[in-house]
N, C-alpha and C. Protein backbone atom coordinates (compact mmCIF):
# COMPACT_ATOMS: atom_id res chain seq x y z
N UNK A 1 -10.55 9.88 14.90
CA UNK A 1 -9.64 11.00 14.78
C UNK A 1 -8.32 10.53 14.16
N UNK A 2 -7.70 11.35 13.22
CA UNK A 2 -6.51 10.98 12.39
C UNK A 2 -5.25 11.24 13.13
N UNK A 3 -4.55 10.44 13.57
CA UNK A 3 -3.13 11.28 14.15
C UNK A 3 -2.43 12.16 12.98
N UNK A 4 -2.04 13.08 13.83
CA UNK A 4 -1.48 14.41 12.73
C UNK A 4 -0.48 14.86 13.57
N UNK A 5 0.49 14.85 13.05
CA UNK A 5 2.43 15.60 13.75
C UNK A 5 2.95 15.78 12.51
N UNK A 6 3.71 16.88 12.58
CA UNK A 6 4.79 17.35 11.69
C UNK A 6 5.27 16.04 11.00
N UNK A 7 6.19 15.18 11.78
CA UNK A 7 7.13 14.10 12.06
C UNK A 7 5.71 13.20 10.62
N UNK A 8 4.83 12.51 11.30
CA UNK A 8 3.69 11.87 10.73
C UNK A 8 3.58 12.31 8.98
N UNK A 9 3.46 13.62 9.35
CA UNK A 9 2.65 14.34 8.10
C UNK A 9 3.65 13.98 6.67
N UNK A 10 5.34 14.09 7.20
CA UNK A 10 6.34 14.37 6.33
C UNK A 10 5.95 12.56 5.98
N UNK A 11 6.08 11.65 6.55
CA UNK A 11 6.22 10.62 6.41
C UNK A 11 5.39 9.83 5.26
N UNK A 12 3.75 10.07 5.91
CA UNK A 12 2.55 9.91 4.95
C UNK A 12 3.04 10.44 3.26
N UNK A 13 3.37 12.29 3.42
CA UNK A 13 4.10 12.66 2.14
C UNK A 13 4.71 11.50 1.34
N UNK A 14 6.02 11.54 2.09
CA UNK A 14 6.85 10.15 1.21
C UNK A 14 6.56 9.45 0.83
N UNK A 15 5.98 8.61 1.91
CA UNK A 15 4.94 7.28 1.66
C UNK A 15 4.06 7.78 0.25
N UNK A 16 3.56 8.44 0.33
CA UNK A 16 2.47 8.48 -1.00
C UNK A 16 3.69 8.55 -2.20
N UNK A 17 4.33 9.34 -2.60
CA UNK A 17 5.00 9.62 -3.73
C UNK A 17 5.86 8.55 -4.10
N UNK A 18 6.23 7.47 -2.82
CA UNK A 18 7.00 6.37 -3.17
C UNK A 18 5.54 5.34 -3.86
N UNK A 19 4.49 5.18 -3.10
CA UNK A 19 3.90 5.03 -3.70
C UNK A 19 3.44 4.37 -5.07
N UNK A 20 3.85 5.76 -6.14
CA UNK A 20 3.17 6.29 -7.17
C UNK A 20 4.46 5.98 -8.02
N UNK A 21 5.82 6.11 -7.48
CA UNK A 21 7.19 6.01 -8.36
C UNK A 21 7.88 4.87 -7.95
N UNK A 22 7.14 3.29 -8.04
CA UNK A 22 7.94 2.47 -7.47
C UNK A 22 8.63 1.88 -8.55
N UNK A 23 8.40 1.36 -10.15
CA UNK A 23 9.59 0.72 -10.92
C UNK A 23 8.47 0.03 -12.02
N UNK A 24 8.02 -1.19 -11.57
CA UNK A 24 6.37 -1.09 -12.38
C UNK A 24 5.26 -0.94 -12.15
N UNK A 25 4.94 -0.06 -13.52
CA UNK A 25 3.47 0.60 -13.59
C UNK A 25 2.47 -0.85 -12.38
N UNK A 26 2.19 -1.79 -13.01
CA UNK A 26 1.15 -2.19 -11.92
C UNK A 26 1.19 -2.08 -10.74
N UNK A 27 2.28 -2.12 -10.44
CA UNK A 27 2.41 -1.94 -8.87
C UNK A 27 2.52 -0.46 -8.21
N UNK A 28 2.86 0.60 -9.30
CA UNK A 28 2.39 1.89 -9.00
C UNK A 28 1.25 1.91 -9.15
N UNK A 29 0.25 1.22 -9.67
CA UNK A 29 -0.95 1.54 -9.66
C UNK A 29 -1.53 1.04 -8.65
N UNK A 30 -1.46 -0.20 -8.21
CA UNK A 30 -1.96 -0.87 -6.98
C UNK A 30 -1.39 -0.41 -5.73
N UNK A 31 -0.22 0.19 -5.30
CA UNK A 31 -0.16 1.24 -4.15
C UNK A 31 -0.46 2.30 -4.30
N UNK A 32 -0.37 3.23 -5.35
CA UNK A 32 -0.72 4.57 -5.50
C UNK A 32 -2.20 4.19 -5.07
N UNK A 33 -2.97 3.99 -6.03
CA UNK A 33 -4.41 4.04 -5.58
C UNK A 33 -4.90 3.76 -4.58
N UNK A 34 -4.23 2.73 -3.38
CA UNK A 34 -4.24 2.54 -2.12
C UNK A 34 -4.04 4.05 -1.30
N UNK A 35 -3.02 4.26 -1.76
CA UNK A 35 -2.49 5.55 -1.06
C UNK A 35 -3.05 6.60 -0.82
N UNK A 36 -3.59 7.37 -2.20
CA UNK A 36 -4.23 7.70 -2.15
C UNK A 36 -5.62 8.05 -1.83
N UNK A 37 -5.99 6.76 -1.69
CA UNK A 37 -7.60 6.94 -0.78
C UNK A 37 -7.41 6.89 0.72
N UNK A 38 -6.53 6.17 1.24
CA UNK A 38 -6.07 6.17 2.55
C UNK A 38 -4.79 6.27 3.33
N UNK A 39 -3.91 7.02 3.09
CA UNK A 39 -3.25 7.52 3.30
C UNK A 39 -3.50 8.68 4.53
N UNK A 40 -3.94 9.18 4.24
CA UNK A 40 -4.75 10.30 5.35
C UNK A 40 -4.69 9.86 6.62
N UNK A 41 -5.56 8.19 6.76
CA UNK A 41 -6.33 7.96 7.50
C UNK A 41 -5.48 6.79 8.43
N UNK A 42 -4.27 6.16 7.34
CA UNK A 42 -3.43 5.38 8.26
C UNK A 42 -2.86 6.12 9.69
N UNK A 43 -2.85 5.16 11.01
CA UNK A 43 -2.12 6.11 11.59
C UNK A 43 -0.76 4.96 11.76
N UNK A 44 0.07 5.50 13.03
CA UNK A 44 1.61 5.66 12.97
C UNK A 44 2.04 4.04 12.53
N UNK A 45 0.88 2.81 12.81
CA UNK A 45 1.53 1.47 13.38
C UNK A 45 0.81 1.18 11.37
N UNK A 46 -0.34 1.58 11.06
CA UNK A 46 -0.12 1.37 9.67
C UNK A 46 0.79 1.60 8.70
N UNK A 47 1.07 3.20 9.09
CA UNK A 47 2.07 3.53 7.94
C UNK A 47 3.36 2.89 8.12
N UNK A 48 3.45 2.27 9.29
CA UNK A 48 4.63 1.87 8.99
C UNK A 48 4.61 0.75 8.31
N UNK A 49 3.44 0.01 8.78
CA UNK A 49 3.46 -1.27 7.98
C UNK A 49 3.55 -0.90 5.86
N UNK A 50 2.88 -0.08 5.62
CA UNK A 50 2.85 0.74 4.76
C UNK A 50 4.44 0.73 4.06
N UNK A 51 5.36 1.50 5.21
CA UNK A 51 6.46 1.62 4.68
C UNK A 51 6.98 0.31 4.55
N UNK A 52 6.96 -0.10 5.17
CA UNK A 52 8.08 -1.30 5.14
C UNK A 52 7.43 -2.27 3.66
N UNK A 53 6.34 -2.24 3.25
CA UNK A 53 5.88 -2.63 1.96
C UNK A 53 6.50 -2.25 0.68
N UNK A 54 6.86 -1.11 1.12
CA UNK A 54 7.59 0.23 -0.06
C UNK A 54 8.93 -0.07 -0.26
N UNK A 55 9.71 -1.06 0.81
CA UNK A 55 10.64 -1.67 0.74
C UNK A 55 10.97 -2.66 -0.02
N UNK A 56 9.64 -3.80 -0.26
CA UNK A 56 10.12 -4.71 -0.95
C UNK A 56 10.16 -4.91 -2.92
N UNK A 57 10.50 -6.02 -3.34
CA UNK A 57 10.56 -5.73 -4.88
C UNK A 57 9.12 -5.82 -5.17
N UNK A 58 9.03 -5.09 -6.29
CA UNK A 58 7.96 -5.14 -6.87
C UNK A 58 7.34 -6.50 -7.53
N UNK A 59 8.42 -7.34 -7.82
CA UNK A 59 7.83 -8.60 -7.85
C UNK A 59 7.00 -9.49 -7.18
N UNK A 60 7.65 -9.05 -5.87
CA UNK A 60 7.22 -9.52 -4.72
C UNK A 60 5.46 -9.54 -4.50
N UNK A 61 5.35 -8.29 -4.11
CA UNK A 61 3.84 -7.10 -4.07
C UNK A 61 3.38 -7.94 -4.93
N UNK A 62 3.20 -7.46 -6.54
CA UNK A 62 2.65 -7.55 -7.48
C UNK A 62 2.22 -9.89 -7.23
N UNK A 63 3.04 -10.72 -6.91
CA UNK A 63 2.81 -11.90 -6.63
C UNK A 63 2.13 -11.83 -6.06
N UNK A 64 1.98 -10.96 -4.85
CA UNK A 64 0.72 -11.55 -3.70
C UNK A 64 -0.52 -10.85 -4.19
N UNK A 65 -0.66 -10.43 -5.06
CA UNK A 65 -1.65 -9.55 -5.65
C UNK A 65 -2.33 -10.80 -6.30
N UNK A 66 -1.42 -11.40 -7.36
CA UNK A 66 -1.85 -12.49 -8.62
C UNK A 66 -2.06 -13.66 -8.35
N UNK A 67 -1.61 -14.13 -6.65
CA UNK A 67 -1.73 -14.91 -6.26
C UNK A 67 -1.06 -15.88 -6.08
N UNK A 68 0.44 -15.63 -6.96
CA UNK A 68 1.19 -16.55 -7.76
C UNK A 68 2.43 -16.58 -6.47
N UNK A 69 2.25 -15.99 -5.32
CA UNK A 69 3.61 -15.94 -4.49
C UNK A 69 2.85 -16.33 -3.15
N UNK A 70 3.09 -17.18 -2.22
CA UNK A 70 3.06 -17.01 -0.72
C UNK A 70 3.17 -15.97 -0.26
N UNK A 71 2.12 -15.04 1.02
CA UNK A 71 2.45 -14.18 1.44
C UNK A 71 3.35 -14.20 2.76
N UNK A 72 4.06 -13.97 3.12
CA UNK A 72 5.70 -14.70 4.55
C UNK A 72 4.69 -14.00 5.34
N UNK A 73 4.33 -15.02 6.66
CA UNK A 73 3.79 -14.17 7.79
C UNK A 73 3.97 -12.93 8.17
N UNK A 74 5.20 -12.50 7.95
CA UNK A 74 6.16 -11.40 8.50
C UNK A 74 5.39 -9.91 7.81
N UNK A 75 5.27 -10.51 6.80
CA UNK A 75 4.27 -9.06 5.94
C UNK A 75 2.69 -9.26 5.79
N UNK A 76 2.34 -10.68 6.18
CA UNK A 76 0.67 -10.63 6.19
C UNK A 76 -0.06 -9.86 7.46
N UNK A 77 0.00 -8.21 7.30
CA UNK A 77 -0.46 -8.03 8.42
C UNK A 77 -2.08 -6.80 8.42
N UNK A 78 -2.50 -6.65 8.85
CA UNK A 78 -4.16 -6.15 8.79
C UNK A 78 -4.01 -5.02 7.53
N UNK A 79 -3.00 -4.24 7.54
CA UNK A 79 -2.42 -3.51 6.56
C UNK A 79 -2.53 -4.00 4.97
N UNK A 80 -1.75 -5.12 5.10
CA UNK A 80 -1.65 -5.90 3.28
C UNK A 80 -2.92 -6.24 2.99
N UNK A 81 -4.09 -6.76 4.43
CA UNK A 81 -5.12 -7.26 3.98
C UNK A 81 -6.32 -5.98 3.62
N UNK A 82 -5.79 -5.13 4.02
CA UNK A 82 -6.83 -4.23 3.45
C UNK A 82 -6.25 -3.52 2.06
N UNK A 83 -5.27 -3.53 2.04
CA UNK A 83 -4.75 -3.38 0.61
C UNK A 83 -4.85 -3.72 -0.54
N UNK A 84 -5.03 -5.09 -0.12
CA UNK A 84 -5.52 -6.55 -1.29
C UNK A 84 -7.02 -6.10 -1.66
N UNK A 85 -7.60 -6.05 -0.23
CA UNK A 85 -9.54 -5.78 -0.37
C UNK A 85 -9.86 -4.77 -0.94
N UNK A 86 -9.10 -3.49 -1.08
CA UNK A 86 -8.91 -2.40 -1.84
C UNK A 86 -9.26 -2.48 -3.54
N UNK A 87 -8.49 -4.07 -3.80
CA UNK A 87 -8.43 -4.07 -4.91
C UNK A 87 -9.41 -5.43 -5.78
N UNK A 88 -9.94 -5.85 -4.74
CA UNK A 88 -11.22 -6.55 -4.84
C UNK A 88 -12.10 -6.22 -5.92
N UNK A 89 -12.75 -6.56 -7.09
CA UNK A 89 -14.03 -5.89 -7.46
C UNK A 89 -14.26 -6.94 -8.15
N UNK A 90 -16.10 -6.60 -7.74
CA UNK A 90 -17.52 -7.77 -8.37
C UNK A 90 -17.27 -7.70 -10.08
N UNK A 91 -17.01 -6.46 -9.87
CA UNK A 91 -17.74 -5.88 -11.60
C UNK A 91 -16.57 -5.55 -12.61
N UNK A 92 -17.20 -4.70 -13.28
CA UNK A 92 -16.36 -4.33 -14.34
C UNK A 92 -15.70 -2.55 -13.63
N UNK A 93 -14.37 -2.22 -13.86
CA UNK A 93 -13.71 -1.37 -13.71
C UNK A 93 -13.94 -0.22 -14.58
N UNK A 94 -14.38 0.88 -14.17
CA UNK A 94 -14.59 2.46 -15.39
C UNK A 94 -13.46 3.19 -14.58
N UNK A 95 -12.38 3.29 -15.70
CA UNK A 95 -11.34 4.44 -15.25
C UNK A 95 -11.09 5.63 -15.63
């Protein structure tokens, strides 16, 4: 079952549209598309982890993506790791 509150609902909102308008395209693409598929389904202790992601530079994100940055304990949390696995693929990409 999805938690659902007013309070929640407005939040998820934000969360998605920050998302989608963060500064660079890759990294709007690699949260948006996160967001979008699960967004819904985060509840209160994800999204926050969620938010607090939306906080940092995009440099940042986009490093732990490429591999090229340490991830700080402080943000490696079940959240980033399904985020990352999100973006996992065997094959070839059709967009």
């Amino acid at each position: 079952m999805v938690d659902s509150t007013p309070d929640l609902d407005v939040r998820r909102r934000r969360a998605l549209f920050r998302a989608w308008h963060r500064g660079l395209r890759e990294v709007d693409l690699l949260m948006g598309q996160f967001a979008d598929t699960h967004m819904a389904t985060l509840d209160e202790a994800e999204l926050a982890d969620f938010e607090a992601l939306l906080e940092l530079p995009d440099r940042d994100i986009l490093g732990w993506f490429t591999g090229e940055m340490d991830i700080p304990p402080a943000y490696d949390t079940p959240l980033l790791r399904k985020l990352l696995a999100f973006h996992v693929h065997a094959g070839p990409i059709n967009l």
